[in-house]
C-alpha atoms as a PDB file:
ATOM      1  CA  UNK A   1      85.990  80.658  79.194  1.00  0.00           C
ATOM      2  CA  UNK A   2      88.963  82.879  80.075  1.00  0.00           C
ATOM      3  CA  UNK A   3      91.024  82.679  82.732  1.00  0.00           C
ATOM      4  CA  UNK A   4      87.682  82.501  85.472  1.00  0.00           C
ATOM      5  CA  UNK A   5      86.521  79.354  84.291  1.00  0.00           C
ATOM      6  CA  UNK A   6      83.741  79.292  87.122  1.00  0.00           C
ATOM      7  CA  UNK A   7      82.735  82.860  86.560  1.00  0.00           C
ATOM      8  CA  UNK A   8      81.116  85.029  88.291  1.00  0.00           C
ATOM      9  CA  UNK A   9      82.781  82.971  91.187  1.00  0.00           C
ATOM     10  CA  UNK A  10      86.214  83.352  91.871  1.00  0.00           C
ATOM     11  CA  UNK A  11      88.270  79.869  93.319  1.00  0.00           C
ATOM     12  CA  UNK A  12      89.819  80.396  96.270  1.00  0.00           C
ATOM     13  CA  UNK A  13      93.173  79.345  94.001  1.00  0.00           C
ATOM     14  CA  UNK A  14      92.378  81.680  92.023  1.00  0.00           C
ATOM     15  CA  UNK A  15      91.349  84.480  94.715  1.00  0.00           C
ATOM     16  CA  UNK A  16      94.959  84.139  96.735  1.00  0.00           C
ATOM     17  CA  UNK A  17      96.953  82.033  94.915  1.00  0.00           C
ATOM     18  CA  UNK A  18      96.927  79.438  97.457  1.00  0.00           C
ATOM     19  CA  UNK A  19      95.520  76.533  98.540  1.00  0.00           C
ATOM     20  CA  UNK A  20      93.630  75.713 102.352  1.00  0.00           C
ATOM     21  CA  UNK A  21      95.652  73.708 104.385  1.00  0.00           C
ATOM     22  CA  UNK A  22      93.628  70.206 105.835  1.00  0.00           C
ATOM     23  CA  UNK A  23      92.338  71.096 109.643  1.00  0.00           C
ATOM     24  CA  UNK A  24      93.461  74.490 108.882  1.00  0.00           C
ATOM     25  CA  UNK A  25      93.290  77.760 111.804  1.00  0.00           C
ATOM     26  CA  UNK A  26      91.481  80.332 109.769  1.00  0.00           C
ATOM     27  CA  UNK A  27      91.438  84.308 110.762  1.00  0.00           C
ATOM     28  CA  UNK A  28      88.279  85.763 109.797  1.00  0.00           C
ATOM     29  CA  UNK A  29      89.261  89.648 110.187  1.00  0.00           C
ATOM     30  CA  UNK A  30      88.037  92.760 108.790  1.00  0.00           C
ATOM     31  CA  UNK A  31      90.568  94.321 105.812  1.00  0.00           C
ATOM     32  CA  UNK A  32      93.480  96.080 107.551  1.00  0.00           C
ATOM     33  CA  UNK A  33      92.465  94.364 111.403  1.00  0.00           C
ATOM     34  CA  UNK A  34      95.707  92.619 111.435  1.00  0.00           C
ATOM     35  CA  UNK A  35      94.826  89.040 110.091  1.00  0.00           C
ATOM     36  CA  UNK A  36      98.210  88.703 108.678  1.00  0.00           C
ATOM     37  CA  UNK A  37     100.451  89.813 111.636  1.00  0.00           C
ATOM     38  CA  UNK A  38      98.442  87.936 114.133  1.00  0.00           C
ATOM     39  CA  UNK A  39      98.967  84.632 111.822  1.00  0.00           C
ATOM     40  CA  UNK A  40     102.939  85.415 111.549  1.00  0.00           C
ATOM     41  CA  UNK A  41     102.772  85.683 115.211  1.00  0.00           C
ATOM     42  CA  UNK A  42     101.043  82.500 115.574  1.00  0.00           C
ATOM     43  CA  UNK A  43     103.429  80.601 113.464  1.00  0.00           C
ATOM     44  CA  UNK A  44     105.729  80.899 115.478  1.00  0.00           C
ATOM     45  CA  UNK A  45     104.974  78.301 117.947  1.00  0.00           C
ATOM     46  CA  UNK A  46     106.532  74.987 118.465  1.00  0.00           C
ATOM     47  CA  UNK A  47     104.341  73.005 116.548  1.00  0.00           C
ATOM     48  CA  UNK A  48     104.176  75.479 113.619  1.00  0.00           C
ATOM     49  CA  UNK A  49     107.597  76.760 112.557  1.00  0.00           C
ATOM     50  CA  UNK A  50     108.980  77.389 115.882  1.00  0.00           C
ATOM     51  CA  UNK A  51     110.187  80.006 117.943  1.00  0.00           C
ATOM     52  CA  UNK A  52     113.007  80.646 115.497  1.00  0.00           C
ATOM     53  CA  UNK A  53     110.665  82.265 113.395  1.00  0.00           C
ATOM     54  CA  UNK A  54     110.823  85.700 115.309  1.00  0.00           C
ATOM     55  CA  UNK A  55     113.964  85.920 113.479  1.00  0.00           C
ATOM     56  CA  UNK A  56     112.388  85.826 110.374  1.00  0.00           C
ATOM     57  CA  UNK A  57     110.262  87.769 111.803  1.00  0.00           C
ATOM     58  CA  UNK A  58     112.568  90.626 112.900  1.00  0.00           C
ATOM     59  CA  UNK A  59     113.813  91.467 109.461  1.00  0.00           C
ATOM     60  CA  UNK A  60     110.601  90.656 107.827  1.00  0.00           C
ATOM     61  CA  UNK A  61     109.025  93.678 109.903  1.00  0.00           C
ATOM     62  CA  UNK A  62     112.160  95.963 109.556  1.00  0.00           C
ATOM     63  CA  UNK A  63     111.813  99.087 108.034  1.00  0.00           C
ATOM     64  CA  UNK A  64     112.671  98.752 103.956  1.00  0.00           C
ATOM     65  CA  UNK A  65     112.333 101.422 101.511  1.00  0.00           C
ATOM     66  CA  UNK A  66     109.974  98.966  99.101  1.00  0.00           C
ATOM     67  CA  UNK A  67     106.323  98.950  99.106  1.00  0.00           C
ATOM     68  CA  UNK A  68     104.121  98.066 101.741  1.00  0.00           C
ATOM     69  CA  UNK A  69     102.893  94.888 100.670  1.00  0.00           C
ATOM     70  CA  UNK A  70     106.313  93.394 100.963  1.00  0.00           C
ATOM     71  CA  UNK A  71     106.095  93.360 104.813  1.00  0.00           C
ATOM     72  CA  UNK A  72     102.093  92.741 104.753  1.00  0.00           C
ATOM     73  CA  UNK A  73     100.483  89.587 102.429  1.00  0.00           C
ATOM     74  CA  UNK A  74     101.615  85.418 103.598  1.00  0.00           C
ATOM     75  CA  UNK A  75     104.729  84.347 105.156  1.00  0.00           C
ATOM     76  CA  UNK A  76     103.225  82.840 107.756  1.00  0.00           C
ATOM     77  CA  UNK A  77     102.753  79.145 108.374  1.00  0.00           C
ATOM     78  CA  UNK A  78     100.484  77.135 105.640  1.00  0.00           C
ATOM     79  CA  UNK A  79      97.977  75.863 108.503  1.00  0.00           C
ATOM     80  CA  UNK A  80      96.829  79.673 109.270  1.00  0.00           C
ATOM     81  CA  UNK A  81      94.688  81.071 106.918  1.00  0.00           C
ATOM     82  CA  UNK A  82      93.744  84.628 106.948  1.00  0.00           C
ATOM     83  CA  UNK A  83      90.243  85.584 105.463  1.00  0.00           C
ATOM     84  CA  UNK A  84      87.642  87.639 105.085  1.00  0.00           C
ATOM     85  CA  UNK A  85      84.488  86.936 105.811  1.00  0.00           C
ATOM     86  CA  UNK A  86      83.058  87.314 102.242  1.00  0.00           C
ATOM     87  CA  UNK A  87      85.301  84.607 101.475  1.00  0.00           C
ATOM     88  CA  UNK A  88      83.224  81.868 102.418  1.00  0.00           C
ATOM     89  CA  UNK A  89      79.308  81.818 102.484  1.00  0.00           C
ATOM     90  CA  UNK A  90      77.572  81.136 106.076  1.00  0.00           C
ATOM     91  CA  UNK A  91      77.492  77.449 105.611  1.00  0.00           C
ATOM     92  CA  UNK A  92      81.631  77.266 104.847  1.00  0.00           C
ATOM     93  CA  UNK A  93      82.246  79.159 107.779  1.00  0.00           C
ATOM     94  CA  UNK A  94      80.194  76.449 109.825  1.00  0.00           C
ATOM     95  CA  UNK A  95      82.626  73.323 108.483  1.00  0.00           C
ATOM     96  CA  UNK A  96      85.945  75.324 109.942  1.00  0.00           C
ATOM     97  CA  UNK A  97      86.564  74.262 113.114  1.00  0.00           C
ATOM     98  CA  UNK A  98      89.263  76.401 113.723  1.00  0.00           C
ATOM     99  CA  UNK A  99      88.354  80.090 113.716  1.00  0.00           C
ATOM    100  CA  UNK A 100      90.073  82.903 115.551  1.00  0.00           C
ATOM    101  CA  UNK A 101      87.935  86.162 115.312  1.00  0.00           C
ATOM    102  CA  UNK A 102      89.363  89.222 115.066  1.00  0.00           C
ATOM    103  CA  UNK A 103      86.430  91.262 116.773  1.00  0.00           C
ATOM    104  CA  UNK A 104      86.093  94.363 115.199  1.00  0.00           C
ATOM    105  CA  UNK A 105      83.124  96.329 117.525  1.00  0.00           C
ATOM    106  CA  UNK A 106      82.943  99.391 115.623  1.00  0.00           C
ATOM    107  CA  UNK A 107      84.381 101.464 118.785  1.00  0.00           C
ATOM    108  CA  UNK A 108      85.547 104.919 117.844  1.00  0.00           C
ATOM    109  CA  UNK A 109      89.139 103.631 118.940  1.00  0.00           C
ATOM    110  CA  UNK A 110      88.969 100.693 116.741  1.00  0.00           C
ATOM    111  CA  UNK A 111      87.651 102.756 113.414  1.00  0.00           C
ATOM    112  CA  UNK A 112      90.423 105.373 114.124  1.00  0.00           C
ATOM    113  CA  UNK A 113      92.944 102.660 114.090  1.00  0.00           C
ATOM    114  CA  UNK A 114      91.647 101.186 110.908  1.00  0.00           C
ATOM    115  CA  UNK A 115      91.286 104.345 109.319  1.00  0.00           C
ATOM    116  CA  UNK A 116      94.805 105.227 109.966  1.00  0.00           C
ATOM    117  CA  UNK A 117      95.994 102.536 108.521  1.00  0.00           C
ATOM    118  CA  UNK A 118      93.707 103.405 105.291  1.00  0.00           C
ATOM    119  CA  UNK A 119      94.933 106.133 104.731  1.00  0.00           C
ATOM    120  CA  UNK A 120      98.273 104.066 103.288  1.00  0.00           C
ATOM    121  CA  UNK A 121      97.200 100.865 102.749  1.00  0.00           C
ATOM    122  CA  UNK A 122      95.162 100.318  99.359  1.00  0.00           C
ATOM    123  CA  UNK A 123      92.907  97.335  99.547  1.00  0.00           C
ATOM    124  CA  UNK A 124      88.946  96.347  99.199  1.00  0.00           C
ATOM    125  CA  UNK A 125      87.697  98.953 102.042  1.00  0.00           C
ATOM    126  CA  UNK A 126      89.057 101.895 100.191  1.00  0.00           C
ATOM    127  CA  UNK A 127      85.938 101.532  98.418  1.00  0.00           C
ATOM    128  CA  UNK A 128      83.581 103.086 100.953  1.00  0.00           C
ATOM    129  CA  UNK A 129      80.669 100.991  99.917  1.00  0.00           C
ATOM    130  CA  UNK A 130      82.546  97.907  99.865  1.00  0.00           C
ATOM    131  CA  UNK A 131      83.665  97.955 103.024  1.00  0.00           C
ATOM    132  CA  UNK A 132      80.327  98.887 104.533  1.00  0.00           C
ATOM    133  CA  UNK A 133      79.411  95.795 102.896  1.00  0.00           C
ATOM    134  CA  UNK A 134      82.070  93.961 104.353  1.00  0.00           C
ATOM    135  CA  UNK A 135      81.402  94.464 107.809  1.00  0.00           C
ATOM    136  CA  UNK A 136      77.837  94.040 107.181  1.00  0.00           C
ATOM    137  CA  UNK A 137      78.264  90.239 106.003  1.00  0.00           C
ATOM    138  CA  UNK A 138      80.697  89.828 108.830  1.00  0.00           C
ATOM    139  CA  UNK A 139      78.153  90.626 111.583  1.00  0.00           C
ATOM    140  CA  UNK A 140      75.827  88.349 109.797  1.00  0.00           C
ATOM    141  CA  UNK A 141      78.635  85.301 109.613  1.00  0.00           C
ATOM    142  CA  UNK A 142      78.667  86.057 113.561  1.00  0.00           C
ATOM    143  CA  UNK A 143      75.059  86.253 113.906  1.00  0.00           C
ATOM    144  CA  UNK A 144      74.807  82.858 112.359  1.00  0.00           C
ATOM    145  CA  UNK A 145      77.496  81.711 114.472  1.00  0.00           C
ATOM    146  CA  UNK A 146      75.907  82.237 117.283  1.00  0.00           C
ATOM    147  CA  UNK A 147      72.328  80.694 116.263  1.00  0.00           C
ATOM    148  CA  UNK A 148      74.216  77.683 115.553  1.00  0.00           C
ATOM    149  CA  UNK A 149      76.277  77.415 118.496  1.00  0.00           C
ATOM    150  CA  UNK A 150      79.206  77.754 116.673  1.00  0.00           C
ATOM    151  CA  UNK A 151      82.260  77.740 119.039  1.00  0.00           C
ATOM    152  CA  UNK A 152      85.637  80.316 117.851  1.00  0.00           C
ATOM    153  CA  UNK A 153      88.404  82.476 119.587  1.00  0.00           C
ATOM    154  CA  UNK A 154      87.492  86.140 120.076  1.00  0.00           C
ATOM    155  CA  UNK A 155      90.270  88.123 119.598  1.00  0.00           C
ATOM    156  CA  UNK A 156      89.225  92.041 120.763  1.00  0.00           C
ATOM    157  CA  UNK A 157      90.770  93.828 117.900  1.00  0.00           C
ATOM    158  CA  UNK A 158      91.285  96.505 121.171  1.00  0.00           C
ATOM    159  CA  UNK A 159      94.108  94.225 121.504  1.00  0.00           C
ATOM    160  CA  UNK A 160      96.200  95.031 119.143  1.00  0.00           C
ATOM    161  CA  UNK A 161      96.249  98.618 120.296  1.00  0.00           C
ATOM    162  CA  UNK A 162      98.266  97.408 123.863  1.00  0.00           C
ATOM    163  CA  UNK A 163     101.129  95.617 124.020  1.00  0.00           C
ATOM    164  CA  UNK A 164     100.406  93.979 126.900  1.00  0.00           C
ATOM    165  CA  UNK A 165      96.984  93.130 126.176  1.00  0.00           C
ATOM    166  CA  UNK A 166      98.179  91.783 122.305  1.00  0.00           C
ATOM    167  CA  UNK A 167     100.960  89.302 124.208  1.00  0.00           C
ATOM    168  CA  UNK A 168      98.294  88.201 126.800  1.00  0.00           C
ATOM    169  CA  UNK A 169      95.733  87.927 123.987  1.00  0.00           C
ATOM    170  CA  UNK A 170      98.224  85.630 121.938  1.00  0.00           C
ATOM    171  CA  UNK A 171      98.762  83.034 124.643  1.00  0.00           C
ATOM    172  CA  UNK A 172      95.372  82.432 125.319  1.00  0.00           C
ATOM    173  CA  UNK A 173      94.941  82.138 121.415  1.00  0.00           C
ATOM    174  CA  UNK A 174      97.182  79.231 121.797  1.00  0.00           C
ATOM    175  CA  UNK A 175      96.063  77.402 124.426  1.00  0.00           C
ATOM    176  CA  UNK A 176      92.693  77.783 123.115  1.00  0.00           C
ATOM    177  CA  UNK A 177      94.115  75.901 120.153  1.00  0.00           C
ATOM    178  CA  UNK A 178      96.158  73.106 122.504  1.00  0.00           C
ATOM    179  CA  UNK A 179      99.595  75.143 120.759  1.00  0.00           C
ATOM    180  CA  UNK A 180     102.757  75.940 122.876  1.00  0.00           C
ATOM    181  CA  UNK A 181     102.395  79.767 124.396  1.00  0.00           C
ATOM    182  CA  UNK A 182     105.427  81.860 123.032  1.00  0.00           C
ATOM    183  CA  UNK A 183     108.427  84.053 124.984  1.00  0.00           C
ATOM    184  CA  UNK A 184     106.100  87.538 126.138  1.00  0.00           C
ATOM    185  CA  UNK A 185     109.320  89.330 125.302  1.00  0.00           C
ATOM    186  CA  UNK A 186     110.119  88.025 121.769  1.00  0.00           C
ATOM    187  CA  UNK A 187     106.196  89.177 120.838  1.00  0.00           C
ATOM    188  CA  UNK A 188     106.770  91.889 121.974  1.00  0.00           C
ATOM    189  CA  UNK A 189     109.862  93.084 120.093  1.00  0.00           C
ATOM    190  CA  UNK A 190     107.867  91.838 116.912  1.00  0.00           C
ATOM    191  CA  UNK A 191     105.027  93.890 118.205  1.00  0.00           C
ATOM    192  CA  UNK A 192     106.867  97.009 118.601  1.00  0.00           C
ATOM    193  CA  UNK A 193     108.468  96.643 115.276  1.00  0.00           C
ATOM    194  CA  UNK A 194     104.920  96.114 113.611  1.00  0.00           C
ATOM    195  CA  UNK A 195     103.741  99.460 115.236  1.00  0.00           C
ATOM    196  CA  UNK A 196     106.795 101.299 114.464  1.00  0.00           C
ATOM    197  CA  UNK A 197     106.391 100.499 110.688  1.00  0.00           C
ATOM    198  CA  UNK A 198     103.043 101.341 110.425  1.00  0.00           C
ATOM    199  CA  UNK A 199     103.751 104.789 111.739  1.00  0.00           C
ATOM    200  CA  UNK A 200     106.848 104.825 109.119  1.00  0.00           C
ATOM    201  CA  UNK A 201     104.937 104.002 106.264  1.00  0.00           C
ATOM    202  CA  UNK A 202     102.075 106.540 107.334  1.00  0.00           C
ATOM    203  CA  UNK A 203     104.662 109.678 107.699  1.00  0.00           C
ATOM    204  CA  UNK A 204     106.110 108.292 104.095  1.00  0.00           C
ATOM    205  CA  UNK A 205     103.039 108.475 102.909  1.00  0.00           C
ATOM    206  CA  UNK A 206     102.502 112.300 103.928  1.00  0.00           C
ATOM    207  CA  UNK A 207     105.379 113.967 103.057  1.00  0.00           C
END
């Protein structure tokens, strides 16, 4: 049987090496739309781990020789779950009842953004055809969200290229959710630190 004992199907376990929270906010996002920072954000409200997280936070997103994935997979609170859309078939993606969508629109500014950070970020959308396929399903998970009335957040992923619009964004993220709003200045320190390392890790990746 190997180590894929329900082959070709991959367990979620097995898939991220962890395990979905009960009443858990998922983050369906397109690879590299920021699924991961927005959850770290999230997390820290006062019912998750608390503003004190932004000091986690602060060295977590500081500048480090090491490889990019060290400031980039988890660390964020167990009740956020990041995903993809492919990880779940339509009818999963109907039982969640909390989903935050990261709306990618396919806007020249958005697909600039996301191909920047390609160009130093490895994952499943370096594959061309894989992440045409990709954002293929996730327009039909949408489409069948929207037959079946199926209520979520809709994050603009526009957002996360203003600061201003990214902290406004946030807060009505978590009131959506019934979650404490968090300090517009400590998000955006965190923000500006994100940014910053992006455009660190792209001009390490040039020279």
């Amino acid at each position: 049987m190997g180590d894929n004992p329900t082959w070709p199907l991959l367990s979620h376990q097995l898939q991220h090496n962890k395990k979905i929270a009960d009443d858990p906010i998922v983050i369906l996002y397109f690879p590299l739309a920021g699924g991961e920072f927005l959850a770290k954000i999230l997390s820290c409200c006062a019912e998750l781990y608390g503003e004190s997280y932004f000091d986690f936070l602060k060295n977590y997103y500081s500048y480090k020789e090491s490889d990019w994935l060290s400031t980039y997979e988890d660390d964020h609170h167990e009740k956020l779950f990041p995903a993809h859309a492919r990880y779940f078939t339509f009818n999963e993606w109907l039982n969640f009842d909390k989903i935050i969508y990261i709306n990618y629109n396919l806007s020249q500014q958005e697909t600039d953004w996301l191909l920047f950070r390609k160009s130093f970020i490895y994952n499943t959308v370096y594959i061309n055809q894989f992440a045409d396929l990709q954002i293929k399903y996730e327009k039909e998970v949408l489409n069948f969200f929207h037959d079946n009335n199926k209520s979520y957040f809709d994050f603009p992923l526009t957002c996360f290229l203003n600061e201003n619009d990214f902290i406004n964004k946030v807060n009505e993220c978590l009131s959506y959710l019934n979650l404490t709003k968090l300090d517009k200045n400590k998000v955006l320190q965190i923000y500006k630190m994100y940014m910053k390392l992006n455009i660190k890790k792209y001009q390490d990746k040039i020279k």
